[in-house]
Protein backbone atom coordinates (compact mmCIF):
# COMPACT_ATOMS: atom_id res chain seq x y z
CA UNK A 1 0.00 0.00 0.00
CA UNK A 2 1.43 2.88 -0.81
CA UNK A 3 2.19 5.92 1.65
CA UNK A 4 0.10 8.67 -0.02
CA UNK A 5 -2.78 6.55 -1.25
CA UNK A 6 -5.67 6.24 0.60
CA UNK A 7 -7.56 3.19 0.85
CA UNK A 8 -10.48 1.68 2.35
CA UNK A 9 -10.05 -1.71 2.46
CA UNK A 10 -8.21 -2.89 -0.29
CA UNK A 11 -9.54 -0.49 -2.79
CA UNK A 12 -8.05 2.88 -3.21
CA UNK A 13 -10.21 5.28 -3.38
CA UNK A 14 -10.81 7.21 -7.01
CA UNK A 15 -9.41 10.42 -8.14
CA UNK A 16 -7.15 10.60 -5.04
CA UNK A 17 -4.38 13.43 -6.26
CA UNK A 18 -1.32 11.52 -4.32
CA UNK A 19 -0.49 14.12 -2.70
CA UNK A 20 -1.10 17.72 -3.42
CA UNK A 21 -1.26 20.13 -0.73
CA UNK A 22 -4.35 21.09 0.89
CA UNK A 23 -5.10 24.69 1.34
CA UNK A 24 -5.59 24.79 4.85
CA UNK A 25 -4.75 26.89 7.75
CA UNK A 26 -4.85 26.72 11.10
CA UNK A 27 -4.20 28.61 14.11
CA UNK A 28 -1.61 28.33 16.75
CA UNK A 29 -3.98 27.87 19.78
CA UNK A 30 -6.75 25.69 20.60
CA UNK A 31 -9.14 28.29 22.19
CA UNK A 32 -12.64 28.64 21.57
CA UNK A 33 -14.33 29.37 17.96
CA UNK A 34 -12.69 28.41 14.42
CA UNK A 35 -9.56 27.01 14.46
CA UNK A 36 -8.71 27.51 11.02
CA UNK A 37 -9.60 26.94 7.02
CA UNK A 38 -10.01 24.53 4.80
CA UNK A 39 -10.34 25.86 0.66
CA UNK A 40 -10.91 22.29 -0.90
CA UNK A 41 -11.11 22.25 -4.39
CA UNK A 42 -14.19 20.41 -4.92
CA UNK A 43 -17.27 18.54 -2.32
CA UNK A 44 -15.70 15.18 -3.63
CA UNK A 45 -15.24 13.95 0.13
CA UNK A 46 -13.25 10.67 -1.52
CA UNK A 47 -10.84 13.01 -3.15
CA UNK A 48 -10.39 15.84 -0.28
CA UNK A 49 -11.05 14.71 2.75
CA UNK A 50 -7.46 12.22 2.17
CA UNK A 51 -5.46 15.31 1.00
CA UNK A 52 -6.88 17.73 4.02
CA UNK A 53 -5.64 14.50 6.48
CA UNK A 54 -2.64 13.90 5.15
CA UNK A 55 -1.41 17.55 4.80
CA UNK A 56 -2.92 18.39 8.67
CA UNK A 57 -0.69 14.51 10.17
CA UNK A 58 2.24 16.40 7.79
CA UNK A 59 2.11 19.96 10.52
CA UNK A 60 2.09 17.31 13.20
CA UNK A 61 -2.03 17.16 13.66
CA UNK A 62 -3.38 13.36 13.47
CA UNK A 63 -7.05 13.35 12.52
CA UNK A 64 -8.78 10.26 13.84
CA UNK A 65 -12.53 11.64 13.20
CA UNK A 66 -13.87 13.86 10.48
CA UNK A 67 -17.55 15.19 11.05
CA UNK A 68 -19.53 17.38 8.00
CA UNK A 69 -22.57 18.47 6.89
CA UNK A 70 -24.58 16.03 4.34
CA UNK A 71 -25.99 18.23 2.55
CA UNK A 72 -22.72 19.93 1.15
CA UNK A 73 -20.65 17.05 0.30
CA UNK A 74 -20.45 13.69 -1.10
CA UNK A 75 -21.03 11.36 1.27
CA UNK A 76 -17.70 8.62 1.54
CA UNK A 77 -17.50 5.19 3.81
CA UNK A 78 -17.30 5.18 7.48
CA UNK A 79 -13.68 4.95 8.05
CA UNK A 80 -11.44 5.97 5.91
CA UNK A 81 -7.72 4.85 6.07
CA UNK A 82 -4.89 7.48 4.81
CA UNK A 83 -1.60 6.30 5.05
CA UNK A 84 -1.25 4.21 7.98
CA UNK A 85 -4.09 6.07 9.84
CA UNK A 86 -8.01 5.19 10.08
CA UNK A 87 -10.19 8.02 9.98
CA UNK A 88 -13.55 7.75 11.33
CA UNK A 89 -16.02 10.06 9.57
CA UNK A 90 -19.72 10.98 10.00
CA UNK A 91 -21.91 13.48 8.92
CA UNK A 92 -24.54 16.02 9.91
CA UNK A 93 -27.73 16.80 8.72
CA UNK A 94 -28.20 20.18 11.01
CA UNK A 95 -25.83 23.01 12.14
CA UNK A 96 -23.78 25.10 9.94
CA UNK A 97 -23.06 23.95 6.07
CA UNK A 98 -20.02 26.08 6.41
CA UNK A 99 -17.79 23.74 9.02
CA UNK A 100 -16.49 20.59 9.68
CA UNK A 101 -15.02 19.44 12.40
CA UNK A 102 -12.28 17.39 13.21
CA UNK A 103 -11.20 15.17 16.35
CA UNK A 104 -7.66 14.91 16.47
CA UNK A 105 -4.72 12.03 18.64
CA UNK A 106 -3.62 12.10 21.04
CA UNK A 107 -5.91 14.03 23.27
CA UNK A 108 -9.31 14.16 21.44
CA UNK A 109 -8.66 17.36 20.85
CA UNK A 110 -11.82 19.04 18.84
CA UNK A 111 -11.12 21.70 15.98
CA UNK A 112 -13.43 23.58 13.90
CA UNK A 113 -12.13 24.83 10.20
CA UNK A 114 -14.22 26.72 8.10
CA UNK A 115 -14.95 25.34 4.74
CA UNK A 116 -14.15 28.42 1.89
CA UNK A 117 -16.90 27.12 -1.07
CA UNK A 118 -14.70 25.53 -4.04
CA UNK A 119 -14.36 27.45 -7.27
CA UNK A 120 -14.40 30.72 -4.21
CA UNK A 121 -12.26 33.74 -5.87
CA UNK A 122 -8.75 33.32 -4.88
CA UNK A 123 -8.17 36.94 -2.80
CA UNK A 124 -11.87 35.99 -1.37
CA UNK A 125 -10.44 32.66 -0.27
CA UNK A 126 -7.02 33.66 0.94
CA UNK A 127 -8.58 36.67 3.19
CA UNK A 128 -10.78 33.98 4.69
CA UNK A 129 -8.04 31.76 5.38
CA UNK A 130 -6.12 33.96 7.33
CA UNK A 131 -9.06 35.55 9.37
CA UNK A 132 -10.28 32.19 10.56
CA UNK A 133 -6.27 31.37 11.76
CA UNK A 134 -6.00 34.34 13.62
CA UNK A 135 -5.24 33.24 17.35
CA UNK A 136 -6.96 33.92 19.92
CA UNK A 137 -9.96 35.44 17.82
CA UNK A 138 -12.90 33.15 18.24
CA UNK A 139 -15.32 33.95 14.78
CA UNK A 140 -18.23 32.42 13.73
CA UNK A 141 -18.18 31.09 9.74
CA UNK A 142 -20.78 33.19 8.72
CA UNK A 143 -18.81 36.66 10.17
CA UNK A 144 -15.55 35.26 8.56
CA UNK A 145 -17.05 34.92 5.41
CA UNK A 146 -18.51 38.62 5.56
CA UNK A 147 -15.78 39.87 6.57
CA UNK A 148 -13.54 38.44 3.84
CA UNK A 149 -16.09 39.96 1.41
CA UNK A 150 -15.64 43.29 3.06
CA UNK A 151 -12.25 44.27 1.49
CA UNK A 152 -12.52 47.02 -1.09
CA UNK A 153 -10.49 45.36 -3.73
CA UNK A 154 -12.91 42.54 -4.23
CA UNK A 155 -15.81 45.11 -4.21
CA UNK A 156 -16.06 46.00 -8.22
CA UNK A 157 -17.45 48.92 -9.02
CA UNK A 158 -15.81 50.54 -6.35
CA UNK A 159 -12.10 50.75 -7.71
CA UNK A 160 -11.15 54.56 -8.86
CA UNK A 161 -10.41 54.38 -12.86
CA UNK A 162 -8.41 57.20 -14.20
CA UNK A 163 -8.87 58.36 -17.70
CA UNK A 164 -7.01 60.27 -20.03
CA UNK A 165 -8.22 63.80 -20.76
């Protein structure tokens, strides 16, 4: 089995990119709120949710359980191995479509990332990143999201154009 496949069972799983980086951040406590982002590239659970685990065990955080929201991805099995690790993973069918959340070795530590949408503008999606990583700052998704709208160079319309004459 190889070390960046992910497999459930002896099948591995379809479309798995072997290895590209996530786009995920996270923040440097474990306070209250979001505890980071997560800009997947698509709501293909089979294809992210691997990369997102194997890119989080790479900065030293070990997912064992994954929780999301139904109705905004593609549901995948139960457990999930990546690597050498199982991953237990579940969904919701209430709360906000906008999270998941993660339980993470050794201490069942709980974490909360923000999902930016796929195909989300790429200033859009950085901005959110970094606000939901901010330590210490305990946002909901919903105010993240605003506020990562709120910037003035991803208003259009709004930019000064100068003209000759």
């Amino acid at each position: 089995m190889a070390d960046r496949a992910a497999w459930i069972g002896e099948q591995e799983l379809p479309g798995f990119r072997g290895g590209i980086d996530a786009r995920v951040s996270l923040r440097t406590d474990a306070g209250p709120g979001l505890h980071g982002a997560w800009w997947p590239r698509s709501t293909d659970l089979a294809v992210e949710l691997p990369e997102l685990v194997a890119a989080l065990a790479r900065r030293g955080v070990h997912v064992t359980r994954f929780t999301y929201p139904f109705a905004t991805w593609h549901a995948v099995p139960r457990k999930l191995a990546v690597g050498d690790r199982l991953v237990r993973v579940g969904g919701f069918a209430t709360g906000d479509p906008q999270l998941v959340r993660l339980t993470c070795a050794p201490d069942d530590l709980h974490l909360e990332l923000l999902v930016v949408p796929p195909g989300t503008e790429a200033l859009f999606s950085a901005r959110a990143m970094r606000m939901a990583s901010v330590p210490g700052v305990a946002l909901s998704a919903r105010t993240v999201l605003a506020a990562a709208g709120s910037h003035p160079a991803l208003r259009t319309g709004e930019i000064p154009v100068q003209t000759a004459g």
